[in-house]
Protein backbone atom coordinates (compact mmCIF):
# COMPACT_ATOMS: atom_id res chain seq x y z
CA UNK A 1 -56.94 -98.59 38.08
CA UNK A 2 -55.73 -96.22 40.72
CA UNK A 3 -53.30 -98.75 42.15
CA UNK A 4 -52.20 -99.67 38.92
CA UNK A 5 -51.44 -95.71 38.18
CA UNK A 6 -49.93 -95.74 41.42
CA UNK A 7 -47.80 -98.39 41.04
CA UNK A 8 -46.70 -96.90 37.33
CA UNK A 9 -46.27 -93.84 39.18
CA UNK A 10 -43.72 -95.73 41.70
CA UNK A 11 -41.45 -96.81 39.40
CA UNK A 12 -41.50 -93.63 36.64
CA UNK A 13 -40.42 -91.39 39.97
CA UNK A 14 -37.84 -94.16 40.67
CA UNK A 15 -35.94 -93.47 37.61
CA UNK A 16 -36.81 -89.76 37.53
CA UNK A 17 -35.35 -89.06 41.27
CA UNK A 18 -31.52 -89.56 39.53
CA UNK A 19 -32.18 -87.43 36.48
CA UNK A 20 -33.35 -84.56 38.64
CA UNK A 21 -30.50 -85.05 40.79
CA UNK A 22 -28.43 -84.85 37.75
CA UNK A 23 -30.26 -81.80 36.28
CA UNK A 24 -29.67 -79.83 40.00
CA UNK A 25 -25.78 -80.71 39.58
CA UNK A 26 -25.93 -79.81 36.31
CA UNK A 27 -27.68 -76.42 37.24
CA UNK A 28 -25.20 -75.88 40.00
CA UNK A 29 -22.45 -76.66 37.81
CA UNK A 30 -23.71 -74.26 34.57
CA UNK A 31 -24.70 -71.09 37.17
CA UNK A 32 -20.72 -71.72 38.53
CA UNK A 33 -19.69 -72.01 34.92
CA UNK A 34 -22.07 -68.53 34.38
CA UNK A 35 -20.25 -66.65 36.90
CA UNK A 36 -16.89 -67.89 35.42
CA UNK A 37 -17.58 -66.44 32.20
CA UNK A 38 -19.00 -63.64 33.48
CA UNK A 39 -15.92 -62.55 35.61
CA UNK A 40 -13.70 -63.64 32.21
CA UNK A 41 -16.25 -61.15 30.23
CA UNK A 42 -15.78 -58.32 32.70
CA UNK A 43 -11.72 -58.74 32.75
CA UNK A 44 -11.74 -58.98 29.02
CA UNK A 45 -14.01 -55.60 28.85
CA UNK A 46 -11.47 -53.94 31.08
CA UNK A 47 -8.63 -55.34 28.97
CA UNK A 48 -10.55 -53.80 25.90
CA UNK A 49 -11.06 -50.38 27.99
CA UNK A 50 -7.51 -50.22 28.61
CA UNK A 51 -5.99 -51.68 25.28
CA UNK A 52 -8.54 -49.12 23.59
CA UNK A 53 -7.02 -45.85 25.60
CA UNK A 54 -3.38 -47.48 25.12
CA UNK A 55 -4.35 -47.15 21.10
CA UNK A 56 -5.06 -43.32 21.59
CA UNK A 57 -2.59 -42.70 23.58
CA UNK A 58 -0.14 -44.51 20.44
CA UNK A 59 -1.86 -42.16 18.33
CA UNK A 60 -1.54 -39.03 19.98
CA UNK A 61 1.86 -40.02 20.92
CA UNK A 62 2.51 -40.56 17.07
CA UNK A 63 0.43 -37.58 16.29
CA UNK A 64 2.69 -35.47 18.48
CA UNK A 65 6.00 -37.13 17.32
CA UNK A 66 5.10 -36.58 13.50
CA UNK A 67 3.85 -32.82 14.58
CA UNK A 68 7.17 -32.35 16.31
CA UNK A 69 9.47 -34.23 13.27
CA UNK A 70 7.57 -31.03 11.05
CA UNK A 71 8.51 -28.68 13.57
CA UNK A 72 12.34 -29.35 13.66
CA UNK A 73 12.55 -29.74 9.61
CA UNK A 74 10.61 -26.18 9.84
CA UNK A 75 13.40 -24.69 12.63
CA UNK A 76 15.97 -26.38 10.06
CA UNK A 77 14.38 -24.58 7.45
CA UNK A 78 14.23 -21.12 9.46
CA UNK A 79 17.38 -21.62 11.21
CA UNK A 80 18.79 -22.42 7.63
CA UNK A 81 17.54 -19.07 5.98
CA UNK A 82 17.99 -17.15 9.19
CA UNK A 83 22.19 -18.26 8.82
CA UNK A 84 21.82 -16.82 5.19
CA UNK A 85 20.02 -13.85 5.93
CA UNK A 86 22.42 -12.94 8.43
CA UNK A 87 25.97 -13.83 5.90
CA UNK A 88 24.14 -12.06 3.37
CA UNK A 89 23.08 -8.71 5.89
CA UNK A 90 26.49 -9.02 7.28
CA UNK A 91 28.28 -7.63 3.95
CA UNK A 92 25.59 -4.54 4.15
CA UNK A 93 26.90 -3.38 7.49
CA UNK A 94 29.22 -1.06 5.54
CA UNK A 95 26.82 0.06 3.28
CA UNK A 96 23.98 0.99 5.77
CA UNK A 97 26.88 2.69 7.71
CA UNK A 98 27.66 4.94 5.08
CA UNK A 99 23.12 5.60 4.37
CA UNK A 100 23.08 6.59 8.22
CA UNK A 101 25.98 8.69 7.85
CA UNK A 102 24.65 10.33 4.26
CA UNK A 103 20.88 10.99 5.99
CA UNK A 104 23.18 12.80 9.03
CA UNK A 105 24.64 15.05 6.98
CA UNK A 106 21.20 15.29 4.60
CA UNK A 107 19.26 16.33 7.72
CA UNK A 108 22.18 18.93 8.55
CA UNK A 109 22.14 20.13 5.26
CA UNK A 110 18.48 20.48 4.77
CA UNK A 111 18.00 24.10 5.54
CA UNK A 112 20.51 25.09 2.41
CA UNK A 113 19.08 22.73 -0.22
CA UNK A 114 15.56 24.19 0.41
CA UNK A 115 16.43 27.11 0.31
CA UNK A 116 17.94 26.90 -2.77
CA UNK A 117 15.11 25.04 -4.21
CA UNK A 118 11.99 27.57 -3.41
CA UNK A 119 14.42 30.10 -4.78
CA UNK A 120 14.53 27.83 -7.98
CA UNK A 121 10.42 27.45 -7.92
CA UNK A 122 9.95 30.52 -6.59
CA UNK A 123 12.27 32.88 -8.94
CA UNK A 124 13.81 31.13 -11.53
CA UNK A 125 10.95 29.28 -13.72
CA UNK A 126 10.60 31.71 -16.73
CA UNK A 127 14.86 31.41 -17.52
CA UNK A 128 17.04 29.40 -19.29
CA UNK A 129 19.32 26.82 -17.89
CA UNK A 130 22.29 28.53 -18.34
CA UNK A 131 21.00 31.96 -16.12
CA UNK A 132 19.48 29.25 -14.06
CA UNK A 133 23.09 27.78 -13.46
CA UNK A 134 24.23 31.30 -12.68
CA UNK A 135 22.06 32.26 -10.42
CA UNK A 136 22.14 29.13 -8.47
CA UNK A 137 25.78 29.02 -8.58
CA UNK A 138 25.91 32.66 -6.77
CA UNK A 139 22.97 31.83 -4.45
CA UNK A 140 25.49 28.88 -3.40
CA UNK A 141 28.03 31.42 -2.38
CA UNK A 142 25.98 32.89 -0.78
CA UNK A 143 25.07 30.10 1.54
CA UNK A 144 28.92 29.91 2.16
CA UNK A 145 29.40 33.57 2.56
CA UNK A 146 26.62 33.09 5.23
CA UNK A 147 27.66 29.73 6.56
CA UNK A 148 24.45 28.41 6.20
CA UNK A 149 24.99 24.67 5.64
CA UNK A 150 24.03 22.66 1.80
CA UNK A 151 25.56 20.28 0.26
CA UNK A 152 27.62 21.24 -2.54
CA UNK A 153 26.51 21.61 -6.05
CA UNK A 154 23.06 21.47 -4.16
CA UNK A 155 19.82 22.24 -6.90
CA UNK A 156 16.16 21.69 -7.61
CA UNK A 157 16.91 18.37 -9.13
CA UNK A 158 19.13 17.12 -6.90
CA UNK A 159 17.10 17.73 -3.60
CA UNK A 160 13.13 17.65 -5.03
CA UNK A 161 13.33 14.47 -7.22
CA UNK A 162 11.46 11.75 -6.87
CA UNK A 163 13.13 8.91 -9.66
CA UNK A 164 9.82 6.90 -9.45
CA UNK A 165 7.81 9.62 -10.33
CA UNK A 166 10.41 10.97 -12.65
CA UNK A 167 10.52 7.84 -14.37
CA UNK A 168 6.77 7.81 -14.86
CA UNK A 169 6.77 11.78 -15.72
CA UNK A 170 9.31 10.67 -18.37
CA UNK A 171 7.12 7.90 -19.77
CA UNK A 172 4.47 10.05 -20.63
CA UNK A 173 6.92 12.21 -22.70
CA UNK A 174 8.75 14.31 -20.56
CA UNK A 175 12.51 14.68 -22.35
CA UNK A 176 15.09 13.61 -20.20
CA UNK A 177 17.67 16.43 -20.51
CA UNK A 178 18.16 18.76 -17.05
CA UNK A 179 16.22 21.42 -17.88
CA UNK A 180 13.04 19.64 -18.44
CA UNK A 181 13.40 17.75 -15.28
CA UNK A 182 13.55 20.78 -13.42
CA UNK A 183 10.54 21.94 -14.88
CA UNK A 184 8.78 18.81 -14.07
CA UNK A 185 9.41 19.31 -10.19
CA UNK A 186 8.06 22.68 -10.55
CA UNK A 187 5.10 21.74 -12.49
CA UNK A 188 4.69 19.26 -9.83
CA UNK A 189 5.89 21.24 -6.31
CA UNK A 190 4.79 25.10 -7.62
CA UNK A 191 1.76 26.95 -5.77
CA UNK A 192 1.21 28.91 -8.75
CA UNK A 193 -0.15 27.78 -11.94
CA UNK A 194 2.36 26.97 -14.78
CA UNK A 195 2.86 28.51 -18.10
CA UNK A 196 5.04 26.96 -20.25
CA UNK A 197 6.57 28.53 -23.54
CA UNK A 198 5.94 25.45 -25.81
CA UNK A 199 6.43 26.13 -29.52
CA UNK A 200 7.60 22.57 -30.50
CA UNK A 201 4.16 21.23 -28.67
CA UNK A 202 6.32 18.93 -26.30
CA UNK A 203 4.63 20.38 -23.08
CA UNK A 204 1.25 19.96 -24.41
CA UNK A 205 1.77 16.84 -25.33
CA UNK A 206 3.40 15.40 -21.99
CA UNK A 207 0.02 17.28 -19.87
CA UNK A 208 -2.20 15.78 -22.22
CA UNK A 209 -0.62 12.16 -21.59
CA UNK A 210 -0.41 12.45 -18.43
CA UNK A 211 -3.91 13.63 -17.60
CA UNK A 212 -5.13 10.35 -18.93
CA UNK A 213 -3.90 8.75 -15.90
CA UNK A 214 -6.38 8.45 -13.79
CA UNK A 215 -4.36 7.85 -10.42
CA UNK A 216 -2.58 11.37 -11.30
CA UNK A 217 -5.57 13.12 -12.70
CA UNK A 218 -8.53 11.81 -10.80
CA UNK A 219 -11.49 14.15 -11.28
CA UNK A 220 -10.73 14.29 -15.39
CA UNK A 221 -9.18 17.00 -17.85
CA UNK A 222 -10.33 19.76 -19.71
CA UNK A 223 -8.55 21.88 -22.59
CA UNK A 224 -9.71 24.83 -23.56
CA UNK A 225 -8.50 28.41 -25.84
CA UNK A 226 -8.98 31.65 -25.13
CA UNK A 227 -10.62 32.20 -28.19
CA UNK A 228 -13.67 29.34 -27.50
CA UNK A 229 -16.60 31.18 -26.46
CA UNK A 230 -16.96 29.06 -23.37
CA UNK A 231 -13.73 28.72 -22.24
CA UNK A 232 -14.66 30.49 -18.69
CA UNK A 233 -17.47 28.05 -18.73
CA UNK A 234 -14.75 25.34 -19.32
CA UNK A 235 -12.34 27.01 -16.41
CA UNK A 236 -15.37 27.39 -13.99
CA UNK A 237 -16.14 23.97 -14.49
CA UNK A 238 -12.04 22.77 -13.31
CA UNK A 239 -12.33 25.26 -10.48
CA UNK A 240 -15.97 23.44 -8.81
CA UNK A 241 -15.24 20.07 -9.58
CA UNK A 242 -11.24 19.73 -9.10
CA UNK A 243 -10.21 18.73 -12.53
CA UNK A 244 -7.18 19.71 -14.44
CA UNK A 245 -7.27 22.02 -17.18
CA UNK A 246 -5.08 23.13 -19.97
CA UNK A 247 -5.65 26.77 -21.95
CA UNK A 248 -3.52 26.89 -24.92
CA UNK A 249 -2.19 29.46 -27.29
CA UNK A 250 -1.74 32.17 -24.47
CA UNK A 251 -0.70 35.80 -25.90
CA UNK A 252 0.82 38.37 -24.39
CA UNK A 253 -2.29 39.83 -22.67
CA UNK A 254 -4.80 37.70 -20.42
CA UNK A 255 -8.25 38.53 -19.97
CA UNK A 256 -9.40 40.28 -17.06
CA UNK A 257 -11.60 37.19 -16.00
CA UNK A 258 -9.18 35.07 -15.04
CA UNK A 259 -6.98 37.54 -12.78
CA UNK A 260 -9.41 35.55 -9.72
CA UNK A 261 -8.40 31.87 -10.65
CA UNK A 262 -4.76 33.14 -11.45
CA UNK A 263 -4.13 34.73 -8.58
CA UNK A 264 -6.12 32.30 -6.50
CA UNK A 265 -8.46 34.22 -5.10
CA UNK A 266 -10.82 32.45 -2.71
CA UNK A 267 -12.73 33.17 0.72
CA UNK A 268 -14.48 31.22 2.71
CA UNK A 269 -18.33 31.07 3.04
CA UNK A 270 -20.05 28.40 5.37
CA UNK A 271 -17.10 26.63 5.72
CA UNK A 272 -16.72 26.28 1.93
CA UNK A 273 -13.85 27.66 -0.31
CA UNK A 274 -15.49 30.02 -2.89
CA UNK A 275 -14.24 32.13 -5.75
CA UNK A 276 -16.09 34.60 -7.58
CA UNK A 277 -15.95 34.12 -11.43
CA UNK A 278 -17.52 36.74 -13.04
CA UNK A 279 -20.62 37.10 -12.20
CA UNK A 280 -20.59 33.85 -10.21
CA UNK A 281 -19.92 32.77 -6.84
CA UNK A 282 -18.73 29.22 -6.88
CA UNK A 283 -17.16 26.40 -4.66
CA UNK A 284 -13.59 25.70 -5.30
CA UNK A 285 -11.42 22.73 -5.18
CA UNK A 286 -7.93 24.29 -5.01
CA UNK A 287 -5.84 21.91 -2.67
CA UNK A 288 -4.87 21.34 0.58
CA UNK A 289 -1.90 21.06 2.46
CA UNK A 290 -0.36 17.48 1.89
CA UNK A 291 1.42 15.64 4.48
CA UNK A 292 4.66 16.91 3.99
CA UNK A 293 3.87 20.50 3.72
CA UNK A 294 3.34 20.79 -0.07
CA UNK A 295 0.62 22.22 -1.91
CA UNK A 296 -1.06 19.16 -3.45
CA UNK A 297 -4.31 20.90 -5.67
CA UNK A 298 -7.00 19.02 -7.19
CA UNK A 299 -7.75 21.48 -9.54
CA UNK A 300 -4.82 22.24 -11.81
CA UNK A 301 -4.28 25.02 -14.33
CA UNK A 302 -1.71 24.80 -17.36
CA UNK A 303 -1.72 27.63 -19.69
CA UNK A 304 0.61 26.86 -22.78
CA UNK A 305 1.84 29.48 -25.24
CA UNK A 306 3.62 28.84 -28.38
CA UNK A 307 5.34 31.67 -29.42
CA UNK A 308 8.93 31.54 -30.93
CA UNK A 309 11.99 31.73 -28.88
CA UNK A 310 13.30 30.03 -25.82
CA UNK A 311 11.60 26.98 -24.57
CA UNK A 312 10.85 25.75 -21.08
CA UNK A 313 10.75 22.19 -22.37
């Protein structure tokens, strides 16, 4: 048995020996064929590598071309405007010439005009245009006689107005002629309290309006007659808290109460602007110097009578 497996044996590893010859060449052949592919894989990965940053450098190069096409159609655009903003600015040269050379002669002539208008506040609230017209007229002279220099015709009007807030004065029912302009300014520019001769109610009517503005009067607005039983009450009130207030149907005499808040009688105490009222010592909410030099008060006192005769509106 064991020669006849040997002998099997023989003749099985005869025919084996070539096929494992084979398989070895085979081998050899497949690990050459590995390495092949293997080098092929690893140039292929670096042609991927590079063809990949190529790509993103194509889109940031197309990126930066389409940022830079924007950026010329906007410097088109700007350069575009810029030529019409400067053929439209050229044709102002003359005017702004002639504003520089107005505001010179403004700022020489500043001195007159003001004076002229504080003497207008001042002096000549209680008259009628016509003696206003006079007296300004000589007061004019006067400037020339004394070489002080204004610019002609100079008056209240034409130095103190504001036409924004003229136009909005006139909205809420101021008439339109001179005189009630004027009037307006000194309502608006006056230290002292205002008393307008109002029979035809147009006055009244125009501070009642415009109280209800609450960017003008901010702290609210309170009427009141010398012949309510609280109307110091009501007046005390305008005084501590800085509202507007409006006392009608004023006679010929005042009472003797009011001579503090007319005259504006205050003092300080801690720090605090008081006024005695009465028999009371309160805070007061008078005003303070604005910006520009003017008296700009919070609280605000309009005192309207309406007996016959001449009219301040």
């Amino acid at each position: 048995m064991w020669a006849h497996a040997m002998h099997t044996y023989h003749f099985v590893a005869l025919g084996v020996a070539p096929k494992k010859a084979k398989l070895a060449e085979a081998q050899a052949e497949l690990e050459e064929a590995t390495g092949v592919l293997n080098e092929a894989r690893a140039k292929l990965a670096a042609v991927v590598e590079k063809l990949e940053k190529l790509e993103e450098a194509l889109n940031a190069a197309v990126a930066e071309k389409k940022s830079l096409s924007d950026k010329e159609q906007q410097c088109k655009v700007r350069l575009s405007n810029a030529d019409k903003l400067i053929g439209g600015l050229g044709g102002e040269r003359v005017r702004w010439t002639q504003t520089v050379a107005d505001l010179t002669v403004a700022v020489d002539n500043c001195i007159g005009d003001i004076l002229i208008s504080a003497g207008f506040i001042s002096y000549l609230g209680p008259f009628t245009a016509e003696f206003r017209q006079d007296v300004g007229d000589s007061w004019r002279e006067r400037l020339v006689e004394f070489n002080i220099q204004h610019t002609e015709g100079c008056d209240i009007t034409q130095t103190l107005v504001e036409p924004v807030k003229l136009r909005i004065w006139q909205m809420y029912g101021l008439p339109t002629d001179p005189l009630s302009t004027q009037n307006g300014i000194m309502l608006d520019r006056a230290r002292r309290w205002s008393l307008f001769i109002d029979p035809q109610g147009q006055a009244n009517r125009y501070i009642r309006r415009m109280a209800k503005d609450k960017e003008i009067c901010i702290n609210g607005f309170d009427v009141a007659k010398l012949t309510d039983k609280n109307f110091l009450r009501t007046l005390e009130n305008a005084v501590r808290f800085g509202k507007w207030a409006l006392l009608e149907n004023i006679q010929e005499t005042l009472d003797a109460a009011l001579e503090p808040i007319l005259m504006q009688q205050t003092f300080k105490q801690g720090g605090q602007d008081m006024m005695k009222l009465g028999e009371n010592t309160i805070p007061c909410d008078l005003g303070v110097p604005s910006c520009r030099g003017a008296f700009t008060p919070s609280t605000r006192l309009v005192s309207i009578s309406r007996r016959r005769g001449w009219s301040l509106f």
